[in-house]
C-alpha atoms as a PDB file:
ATOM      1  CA  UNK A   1     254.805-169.020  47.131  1.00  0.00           C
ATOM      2  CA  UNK A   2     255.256-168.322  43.585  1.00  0.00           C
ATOM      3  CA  UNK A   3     252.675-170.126  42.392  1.00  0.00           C
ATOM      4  CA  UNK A   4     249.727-168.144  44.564  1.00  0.00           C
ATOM      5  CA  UNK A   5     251.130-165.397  42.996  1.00  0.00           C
ATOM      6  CA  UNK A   6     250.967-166.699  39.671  1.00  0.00           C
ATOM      7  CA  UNK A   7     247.324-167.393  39.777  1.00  0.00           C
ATOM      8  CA  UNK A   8     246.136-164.121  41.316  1.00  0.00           C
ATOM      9  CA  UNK A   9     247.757-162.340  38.295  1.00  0.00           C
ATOM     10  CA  UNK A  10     246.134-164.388  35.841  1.00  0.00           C
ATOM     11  CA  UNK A  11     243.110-164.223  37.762  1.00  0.00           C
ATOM     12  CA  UNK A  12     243.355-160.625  37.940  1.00  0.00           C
ATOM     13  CA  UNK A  13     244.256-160.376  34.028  1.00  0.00           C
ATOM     14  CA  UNK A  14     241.053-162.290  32.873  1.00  0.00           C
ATOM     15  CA  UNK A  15     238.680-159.845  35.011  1.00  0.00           C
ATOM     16  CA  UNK A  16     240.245-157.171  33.583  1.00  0.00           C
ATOM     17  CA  UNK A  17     240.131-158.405  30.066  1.00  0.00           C
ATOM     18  CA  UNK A  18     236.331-159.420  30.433  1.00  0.00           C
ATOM     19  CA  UNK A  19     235.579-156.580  32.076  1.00  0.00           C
ATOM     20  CA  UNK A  20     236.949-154.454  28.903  1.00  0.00           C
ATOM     21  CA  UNK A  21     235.339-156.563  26.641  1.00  0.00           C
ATOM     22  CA  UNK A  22     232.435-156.084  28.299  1.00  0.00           C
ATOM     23  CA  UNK A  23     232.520-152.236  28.174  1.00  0.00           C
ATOM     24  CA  UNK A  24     233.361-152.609  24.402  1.00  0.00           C
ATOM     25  CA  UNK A  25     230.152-154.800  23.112  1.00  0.00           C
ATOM     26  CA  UNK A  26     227.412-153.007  25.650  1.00  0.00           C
ATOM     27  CA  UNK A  27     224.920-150.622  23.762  1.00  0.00           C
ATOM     28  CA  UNK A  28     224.818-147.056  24.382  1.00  0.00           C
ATOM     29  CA  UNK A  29     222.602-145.654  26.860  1.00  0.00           C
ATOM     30  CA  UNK A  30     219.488-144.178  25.176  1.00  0.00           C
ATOM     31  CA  UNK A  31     218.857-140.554  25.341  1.00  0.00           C
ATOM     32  CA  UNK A  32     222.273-140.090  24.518  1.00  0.00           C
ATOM     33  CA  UNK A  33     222.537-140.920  20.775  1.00  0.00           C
ATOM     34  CA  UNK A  34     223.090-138.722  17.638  1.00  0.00           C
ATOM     35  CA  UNK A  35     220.455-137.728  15.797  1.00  0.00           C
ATOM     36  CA  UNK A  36     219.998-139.367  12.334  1.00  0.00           C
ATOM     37  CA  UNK A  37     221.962-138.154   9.373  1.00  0.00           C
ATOM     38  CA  UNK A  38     219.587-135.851   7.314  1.00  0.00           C
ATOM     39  CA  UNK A  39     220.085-135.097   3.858  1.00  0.00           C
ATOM     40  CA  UNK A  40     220.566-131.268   2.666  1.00  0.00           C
ATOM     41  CA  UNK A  41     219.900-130.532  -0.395  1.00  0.00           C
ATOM     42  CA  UNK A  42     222.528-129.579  -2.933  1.00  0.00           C
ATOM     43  CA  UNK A  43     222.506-125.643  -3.699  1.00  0.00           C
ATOM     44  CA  UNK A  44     224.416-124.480  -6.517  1.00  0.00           C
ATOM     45  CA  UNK A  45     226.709-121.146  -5.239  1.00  0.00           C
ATOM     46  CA  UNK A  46     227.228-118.800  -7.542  1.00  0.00           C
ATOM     47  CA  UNK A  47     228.636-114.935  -6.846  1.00  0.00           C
ATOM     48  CA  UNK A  48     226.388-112.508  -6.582  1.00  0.00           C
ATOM     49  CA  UNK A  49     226.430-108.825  -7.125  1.00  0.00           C
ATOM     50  CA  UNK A  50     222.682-107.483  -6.738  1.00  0.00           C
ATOM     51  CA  UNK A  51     221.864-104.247  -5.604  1.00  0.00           C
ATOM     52  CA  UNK A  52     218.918-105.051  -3.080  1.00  0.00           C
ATOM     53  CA  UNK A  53     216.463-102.523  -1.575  1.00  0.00           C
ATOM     54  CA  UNK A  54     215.015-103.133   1.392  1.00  0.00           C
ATOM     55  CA  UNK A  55     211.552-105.201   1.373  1.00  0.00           C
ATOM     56  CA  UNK A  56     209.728-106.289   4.175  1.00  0.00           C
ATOM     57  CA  UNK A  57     208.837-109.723   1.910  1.00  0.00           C
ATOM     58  CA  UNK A  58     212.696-110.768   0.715  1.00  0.00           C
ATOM     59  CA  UNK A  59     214.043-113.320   3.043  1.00  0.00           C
ATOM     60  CA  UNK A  60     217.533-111.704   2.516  1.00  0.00           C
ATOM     61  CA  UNK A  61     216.683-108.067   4.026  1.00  0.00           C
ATOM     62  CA  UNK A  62     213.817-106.884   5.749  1.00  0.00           C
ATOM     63  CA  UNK A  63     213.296-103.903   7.871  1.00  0.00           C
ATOM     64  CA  UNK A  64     211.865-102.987  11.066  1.00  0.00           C
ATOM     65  CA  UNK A  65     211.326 -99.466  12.467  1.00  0.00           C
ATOM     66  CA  UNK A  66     211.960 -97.983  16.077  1.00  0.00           C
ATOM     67  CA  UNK A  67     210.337 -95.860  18.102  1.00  0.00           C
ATOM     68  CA  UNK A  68     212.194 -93.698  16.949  1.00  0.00           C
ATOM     69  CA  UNK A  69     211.384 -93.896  13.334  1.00  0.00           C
ATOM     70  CA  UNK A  70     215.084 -95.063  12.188  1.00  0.00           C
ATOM     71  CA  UNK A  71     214.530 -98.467  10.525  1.00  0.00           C
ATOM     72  CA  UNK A  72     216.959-101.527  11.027  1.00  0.00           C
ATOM     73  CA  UNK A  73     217.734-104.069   8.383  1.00  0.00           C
ATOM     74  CA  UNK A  74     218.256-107.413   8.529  1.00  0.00           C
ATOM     75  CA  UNK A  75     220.697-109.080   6.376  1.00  0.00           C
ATOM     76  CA  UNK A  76     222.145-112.265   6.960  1.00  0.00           C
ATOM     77  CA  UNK A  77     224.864-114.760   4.582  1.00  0.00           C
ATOM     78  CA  UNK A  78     222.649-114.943   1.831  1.00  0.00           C
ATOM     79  CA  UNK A  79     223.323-111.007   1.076  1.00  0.00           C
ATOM     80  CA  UNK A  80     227.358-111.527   0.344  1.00  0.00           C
ATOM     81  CA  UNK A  81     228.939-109.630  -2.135  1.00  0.00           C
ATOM     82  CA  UNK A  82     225.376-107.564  -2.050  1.00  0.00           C
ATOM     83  CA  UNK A  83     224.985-103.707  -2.635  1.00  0.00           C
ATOM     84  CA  UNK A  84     222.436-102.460  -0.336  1.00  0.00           C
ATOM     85  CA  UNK A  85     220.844 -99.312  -1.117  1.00  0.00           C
ATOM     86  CA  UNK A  86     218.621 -97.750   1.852  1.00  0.00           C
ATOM     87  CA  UNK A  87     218.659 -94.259   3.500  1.00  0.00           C
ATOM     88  CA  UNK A  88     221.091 -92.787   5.563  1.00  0.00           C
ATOM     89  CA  UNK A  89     219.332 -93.057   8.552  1.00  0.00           C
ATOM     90  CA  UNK A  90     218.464 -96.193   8.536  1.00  0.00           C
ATOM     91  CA  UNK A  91     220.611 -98.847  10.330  1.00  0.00           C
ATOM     92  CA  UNK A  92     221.703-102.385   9.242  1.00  0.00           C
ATOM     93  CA  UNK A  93     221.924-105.444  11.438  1.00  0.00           C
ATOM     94  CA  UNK A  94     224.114-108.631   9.699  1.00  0.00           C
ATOM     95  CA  UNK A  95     223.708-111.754  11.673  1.00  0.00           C
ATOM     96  CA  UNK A  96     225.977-114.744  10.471  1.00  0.00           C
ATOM     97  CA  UNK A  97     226.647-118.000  11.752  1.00  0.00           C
ATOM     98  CA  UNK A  98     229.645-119.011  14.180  1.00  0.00           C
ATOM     99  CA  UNK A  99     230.957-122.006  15.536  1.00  0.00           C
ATOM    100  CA  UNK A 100     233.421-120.378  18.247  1.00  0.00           C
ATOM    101  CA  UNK A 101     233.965-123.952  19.780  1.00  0.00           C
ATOM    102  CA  UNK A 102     236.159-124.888  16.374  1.00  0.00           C
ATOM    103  CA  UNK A 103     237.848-121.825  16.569  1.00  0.00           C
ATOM    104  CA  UNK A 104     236.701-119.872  13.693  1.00  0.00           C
ATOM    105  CA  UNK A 105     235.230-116.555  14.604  1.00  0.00           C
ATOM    106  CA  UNK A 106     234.112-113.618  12.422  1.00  0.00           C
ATOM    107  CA  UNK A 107     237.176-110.602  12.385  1.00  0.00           C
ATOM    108  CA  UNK A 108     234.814-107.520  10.922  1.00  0.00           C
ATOM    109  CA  UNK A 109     235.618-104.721   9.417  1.00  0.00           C
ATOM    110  CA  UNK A 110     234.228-101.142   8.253  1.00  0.00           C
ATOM    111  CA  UNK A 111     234.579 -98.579   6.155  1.00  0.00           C
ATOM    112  CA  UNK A 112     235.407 -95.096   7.795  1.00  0.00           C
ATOM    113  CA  UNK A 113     232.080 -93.406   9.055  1.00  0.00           C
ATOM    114  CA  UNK A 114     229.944 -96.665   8.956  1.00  0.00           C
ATOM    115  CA  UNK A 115     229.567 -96.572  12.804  1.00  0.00           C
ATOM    116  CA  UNK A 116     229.173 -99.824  14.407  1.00  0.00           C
ATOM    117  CA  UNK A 117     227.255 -99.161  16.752  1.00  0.00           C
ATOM    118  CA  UNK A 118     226.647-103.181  18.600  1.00  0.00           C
ATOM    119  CA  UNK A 119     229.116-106.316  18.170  1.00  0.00           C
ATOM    120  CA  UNK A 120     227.277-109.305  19.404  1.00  0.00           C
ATOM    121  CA  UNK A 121     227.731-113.071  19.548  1.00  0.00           C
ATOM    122  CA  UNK A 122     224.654-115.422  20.912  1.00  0.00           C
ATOM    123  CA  UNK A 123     225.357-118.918  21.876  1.00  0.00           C
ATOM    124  CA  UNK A 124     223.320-121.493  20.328  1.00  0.00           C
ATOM    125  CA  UNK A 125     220.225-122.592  22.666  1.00  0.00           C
ATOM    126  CA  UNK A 126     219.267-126.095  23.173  1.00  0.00           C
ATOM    127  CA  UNK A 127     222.051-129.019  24.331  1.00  0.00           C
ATOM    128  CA  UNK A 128     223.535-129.590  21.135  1.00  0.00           C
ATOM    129  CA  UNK A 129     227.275-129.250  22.019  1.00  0.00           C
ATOM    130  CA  UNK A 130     229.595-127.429  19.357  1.00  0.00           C
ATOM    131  CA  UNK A 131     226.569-126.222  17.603  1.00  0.00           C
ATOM    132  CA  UNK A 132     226.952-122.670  15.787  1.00  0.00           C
ATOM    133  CA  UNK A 133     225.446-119.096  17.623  1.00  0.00           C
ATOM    134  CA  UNK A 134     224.984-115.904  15.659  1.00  0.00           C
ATOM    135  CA  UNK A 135     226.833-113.064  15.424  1.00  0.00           C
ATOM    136  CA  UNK A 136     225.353-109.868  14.920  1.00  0.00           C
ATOM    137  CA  UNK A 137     226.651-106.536  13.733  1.00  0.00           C
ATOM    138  CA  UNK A 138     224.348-103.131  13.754  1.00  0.00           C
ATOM    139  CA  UNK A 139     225.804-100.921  11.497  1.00  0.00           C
ATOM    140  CA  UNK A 140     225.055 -97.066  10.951  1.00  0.00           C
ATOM    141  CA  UNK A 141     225.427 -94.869   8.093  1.00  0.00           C
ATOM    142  CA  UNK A 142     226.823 -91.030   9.029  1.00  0.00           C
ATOM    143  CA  UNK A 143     225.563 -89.648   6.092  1.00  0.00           C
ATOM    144  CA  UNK A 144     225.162 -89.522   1.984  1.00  0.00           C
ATOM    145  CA  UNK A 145     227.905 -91.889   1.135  1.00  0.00           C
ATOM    146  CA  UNK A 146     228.951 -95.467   0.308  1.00  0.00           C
ATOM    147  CA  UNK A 147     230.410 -98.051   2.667  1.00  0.00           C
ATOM    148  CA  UNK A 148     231.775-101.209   2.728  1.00  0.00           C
ATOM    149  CA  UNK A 149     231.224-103.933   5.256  1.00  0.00           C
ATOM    150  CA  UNK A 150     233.538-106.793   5.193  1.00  0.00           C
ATOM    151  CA  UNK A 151     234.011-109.936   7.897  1.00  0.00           C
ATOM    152  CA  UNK A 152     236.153-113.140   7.338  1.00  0.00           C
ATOM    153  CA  UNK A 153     235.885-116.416   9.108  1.00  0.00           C
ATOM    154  CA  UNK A 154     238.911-117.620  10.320  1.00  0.00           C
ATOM    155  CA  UNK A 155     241.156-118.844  13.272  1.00  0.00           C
ATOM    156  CA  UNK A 156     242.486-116.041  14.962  1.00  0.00           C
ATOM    157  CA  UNK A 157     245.992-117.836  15.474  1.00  0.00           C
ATOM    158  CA  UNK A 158     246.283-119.099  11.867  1.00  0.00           C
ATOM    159  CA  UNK A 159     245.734-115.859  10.262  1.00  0.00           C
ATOM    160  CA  UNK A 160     243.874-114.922   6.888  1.00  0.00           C
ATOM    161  CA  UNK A 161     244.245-117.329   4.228  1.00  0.00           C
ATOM    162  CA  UNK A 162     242.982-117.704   0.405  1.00  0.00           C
ATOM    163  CA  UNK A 163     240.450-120.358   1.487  1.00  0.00           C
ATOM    164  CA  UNK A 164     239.263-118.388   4.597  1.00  0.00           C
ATOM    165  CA  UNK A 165     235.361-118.073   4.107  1.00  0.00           C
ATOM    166  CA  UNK A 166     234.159-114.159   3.622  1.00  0.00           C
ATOM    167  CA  UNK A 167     231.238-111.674   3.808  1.00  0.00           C
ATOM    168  CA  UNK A 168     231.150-108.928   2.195  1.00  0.00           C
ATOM    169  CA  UNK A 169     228.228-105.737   1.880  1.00  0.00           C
ATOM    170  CA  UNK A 170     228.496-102.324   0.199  1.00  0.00           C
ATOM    171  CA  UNK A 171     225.778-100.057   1.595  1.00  0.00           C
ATOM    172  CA  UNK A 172     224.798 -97.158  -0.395  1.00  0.00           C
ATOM    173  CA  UNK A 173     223.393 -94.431   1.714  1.00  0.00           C
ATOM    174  CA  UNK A 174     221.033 -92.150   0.223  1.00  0.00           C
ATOM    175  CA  UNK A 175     219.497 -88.956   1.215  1.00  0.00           C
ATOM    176  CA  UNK A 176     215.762 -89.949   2.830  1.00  0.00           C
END
């Protein structure tokens, strides 16, 4: 009786252990692979402090006017530690990148009387999973004055630290 026994576990053993071997040495299924490492070219980072007025030609703000004649512009990470001078009725969208999915998010703040007037996150389109959205900011000026704009990446649960990444705009509204 014992020895039945003794074969149909070894039996059962060396199915299992070709089976997993198997399973180990196959080849993935195509259309399910990683795309190819790229390489990204090296960009030295150095601070910034320019004071940038708004042209439709500069990659790092352009403008675009409403219906109703109050102009929106665009600035996005390339503008940190910018001062942005434009007129006080004009409006400023910042769009930055976020990767929700690892946990960091943007935590914004503003300066008293720079409205913010939309808070906005837009997930990433395509089937790339974990791949980084936008998140977008309008800001308005409520007069003459100059504000600050400041957002930090970071794990809510971790709270701030020195190594956190940062953003950080100082809008100078002038009289039109």
């Amino acid at each position: 009786m014992r020895k039945p026994l003794l074969i149909l576990m070894c039996t059962c053993c060396m199915l299992f252990a070709a089976g997993l071997a198997a399973g180990c040495v196959g080849s993935a299924p195509t259309g399910h692979e990683s795309p190819a490492a790229t390489a990204v070219p090296s960009v030295p980072v150095t601070p910034n402090t320019t004071v940038m007025t708004p042209v439709l030609a500069t990659p790092t703000a352009s403008a675009a006017t409403t219906s109703a004649g109050t102009a929106t512009v665009f600035v996005n990470s390339s503008a940190d530690d910018s001062i942005l001078v434009l007129p006080a009725t004009n409006h400023v969208l910042v769009r930055l990148s976020e990767n929700p999915t690892t946990g960091y998010v943007w935590n914004a703040t503003a300066s008293r009387k720079l409205s913010v007037i939309q808070d906005t996150y837009t997930a990433p389109t395509g089937d790339l999973m974990g791949a980084s959205g936008t998140h977008e900011w309008i800001l308005a000026p409520q007069g003459v004055d100059t504000y600050t704009f400041t957002a930090v990446q970071l794990r809510p649960w971790e709270g701030a630290t020195a190594t956190d990444k940062t953003f950080t705009l100082v809008i100078v509204a002038t009289p039109e």
